[in-house]
N, C-alpha and C. Protein backbone atom coordinates (compact mmCIF):
# COMPACT_ATOMS: atom_id res chain seq x y z
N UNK A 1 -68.19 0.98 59.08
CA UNK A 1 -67.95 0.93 60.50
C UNK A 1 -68.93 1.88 61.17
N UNK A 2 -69.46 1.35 62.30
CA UNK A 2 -70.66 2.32 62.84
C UNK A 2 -69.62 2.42 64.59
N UNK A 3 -69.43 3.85 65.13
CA UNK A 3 -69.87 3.49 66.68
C UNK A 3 -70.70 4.69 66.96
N UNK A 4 -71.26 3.98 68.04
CA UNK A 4 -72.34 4.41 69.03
C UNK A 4 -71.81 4.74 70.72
N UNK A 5 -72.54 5.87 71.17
CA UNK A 5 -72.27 6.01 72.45
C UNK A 5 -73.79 5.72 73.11
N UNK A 6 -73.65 5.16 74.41
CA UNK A 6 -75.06 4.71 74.58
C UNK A 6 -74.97 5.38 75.72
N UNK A 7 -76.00 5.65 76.64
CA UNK A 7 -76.02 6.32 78.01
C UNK A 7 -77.54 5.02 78.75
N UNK A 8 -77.43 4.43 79.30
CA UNK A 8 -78.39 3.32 79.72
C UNK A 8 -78.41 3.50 80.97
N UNK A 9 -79.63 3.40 81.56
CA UNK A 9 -80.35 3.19 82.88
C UNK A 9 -80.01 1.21 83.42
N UNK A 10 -80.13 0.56 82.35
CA UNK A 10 -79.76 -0.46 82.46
C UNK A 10 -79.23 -1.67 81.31
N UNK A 11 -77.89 -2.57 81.88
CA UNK A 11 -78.00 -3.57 80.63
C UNK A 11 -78.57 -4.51 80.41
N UNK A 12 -79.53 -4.61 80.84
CA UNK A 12 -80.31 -5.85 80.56
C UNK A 12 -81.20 -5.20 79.07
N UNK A 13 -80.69 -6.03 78.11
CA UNK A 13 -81.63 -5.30 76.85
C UNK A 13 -82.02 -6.80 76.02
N UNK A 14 -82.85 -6.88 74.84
CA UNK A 14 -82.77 -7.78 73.98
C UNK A 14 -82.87 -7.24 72.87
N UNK A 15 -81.81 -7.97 72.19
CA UNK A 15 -81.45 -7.41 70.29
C UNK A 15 -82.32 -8.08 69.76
N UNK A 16 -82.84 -6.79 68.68
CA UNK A 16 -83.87 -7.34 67.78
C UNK A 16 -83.38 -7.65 66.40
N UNK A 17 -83.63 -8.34 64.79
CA UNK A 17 -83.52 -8.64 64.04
C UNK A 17 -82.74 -7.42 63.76
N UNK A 18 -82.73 -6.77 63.50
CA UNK A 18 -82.03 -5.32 63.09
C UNK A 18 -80.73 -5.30 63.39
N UNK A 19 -80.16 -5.80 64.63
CA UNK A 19 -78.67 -5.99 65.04
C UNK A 19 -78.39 -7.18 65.54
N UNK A 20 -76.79 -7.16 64.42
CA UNK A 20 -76.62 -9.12 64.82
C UNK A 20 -75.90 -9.48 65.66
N UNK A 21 -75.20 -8.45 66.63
CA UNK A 21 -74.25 -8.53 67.61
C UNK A 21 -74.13 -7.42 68.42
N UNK A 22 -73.99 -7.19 69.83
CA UNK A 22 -73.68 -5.98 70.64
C UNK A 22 -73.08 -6.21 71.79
N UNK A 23 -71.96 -5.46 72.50
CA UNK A 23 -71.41 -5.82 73.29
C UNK A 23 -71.31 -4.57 74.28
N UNK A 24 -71.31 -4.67 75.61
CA UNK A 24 -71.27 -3.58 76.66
C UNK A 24 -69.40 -3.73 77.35
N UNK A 25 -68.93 -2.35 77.19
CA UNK A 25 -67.41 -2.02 77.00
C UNK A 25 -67.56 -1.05 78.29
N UNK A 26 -66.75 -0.95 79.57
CA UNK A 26 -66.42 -0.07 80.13
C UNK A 26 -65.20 0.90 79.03
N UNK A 27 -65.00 2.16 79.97
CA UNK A 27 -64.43 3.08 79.17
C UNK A 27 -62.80 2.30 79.08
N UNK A 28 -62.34 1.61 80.12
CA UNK A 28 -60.97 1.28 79.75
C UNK A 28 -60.44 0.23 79.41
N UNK A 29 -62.04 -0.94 79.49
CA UNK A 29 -61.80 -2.17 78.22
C UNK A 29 -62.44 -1.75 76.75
N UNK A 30 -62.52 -0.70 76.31
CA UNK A 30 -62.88 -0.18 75.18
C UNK A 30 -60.95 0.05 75.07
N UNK A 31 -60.67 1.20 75.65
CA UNK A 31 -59.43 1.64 75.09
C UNK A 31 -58.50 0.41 75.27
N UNK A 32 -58.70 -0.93 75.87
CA UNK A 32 -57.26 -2.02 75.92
C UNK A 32 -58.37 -2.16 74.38
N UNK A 33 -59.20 -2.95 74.02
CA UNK A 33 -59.49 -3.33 72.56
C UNK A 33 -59.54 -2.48 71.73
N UNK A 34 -59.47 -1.32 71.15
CA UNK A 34 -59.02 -0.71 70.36
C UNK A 34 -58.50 0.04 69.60
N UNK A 35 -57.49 -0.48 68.58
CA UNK A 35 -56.50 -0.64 68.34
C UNK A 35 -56.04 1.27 67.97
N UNK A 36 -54.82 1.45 68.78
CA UNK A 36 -54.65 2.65 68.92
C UNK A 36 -54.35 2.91 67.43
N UNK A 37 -54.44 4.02 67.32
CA UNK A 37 -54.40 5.38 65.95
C UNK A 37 -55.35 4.70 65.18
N UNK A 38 -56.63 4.41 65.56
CA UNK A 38 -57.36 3.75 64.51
C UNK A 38 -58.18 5.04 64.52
N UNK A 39 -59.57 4.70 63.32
CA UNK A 39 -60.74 5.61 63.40
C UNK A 39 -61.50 5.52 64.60
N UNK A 40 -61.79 4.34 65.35
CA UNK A 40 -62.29 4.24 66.39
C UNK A 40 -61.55 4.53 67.20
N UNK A 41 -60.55 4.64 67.79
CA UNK A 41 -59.58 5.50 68.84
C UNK A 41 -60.01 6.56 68.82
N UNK A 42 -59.91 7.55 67.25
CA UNK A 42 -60.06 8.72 67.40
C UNK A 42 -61.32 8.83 67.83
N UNK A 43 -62.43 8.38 67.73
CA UNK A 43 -63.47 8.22 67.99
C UNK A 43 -63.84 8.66 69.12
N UNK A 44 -63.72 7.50 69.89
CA UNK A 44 -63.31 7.51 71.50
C UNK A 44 -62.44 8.61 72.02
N UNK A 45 -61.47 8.99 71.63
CA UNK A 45 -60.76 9.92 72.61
C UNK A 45 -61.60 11.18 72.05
N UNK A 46 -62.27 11.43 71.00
CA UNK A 46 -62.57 12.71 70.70
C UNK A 46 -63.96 12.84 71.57
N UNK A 47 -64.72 11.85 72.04
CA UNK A 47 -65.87 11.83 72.57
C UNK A 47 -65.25 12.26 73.85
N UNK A 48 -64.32 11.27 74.34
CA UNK A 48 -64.13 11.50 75.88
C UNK A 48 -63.79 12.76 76.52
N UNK A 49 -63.05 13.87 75.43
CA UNK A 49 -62.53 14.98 75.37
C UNK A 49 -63.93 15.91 75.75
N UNK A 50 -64.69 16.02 74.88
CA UNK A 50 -66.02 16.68 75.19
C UNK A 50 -66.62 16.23 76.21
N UNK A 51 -66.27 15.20 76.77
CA UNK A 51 -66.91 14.89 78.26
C UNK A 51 -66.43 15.68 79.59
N UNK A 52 -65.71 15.99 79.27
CA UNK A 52 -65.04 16.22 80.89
C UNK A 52 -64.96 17.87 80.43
């Protein structure tokens, strides 16, 4: 399992051979899709914590 935090000027991008799928998530359709007490929850809330 990989996540990534991205910080973008813009979404207009094109995926190259290297990645076979990518999707752009606001912060609170990230947290409705995934699935609470997961690794990626913790993920996310531990990032968001250092944000603010």
């Amino acid at each position: 399992m990989h996540n990534y935090v991205v910080v973008v000027d813009s979404e207009d991008f094109k995926l190259t051979n290297e990645v076979d799928e990518a999707h752009w998530y606001s912060i609170e359709e990230a947290r409705k899709q995934i699935k609470q007490g997961s690794l990626a929850h913790s993920f996310l809330e531990r990032y968001l914590k250092k944000q603010h």
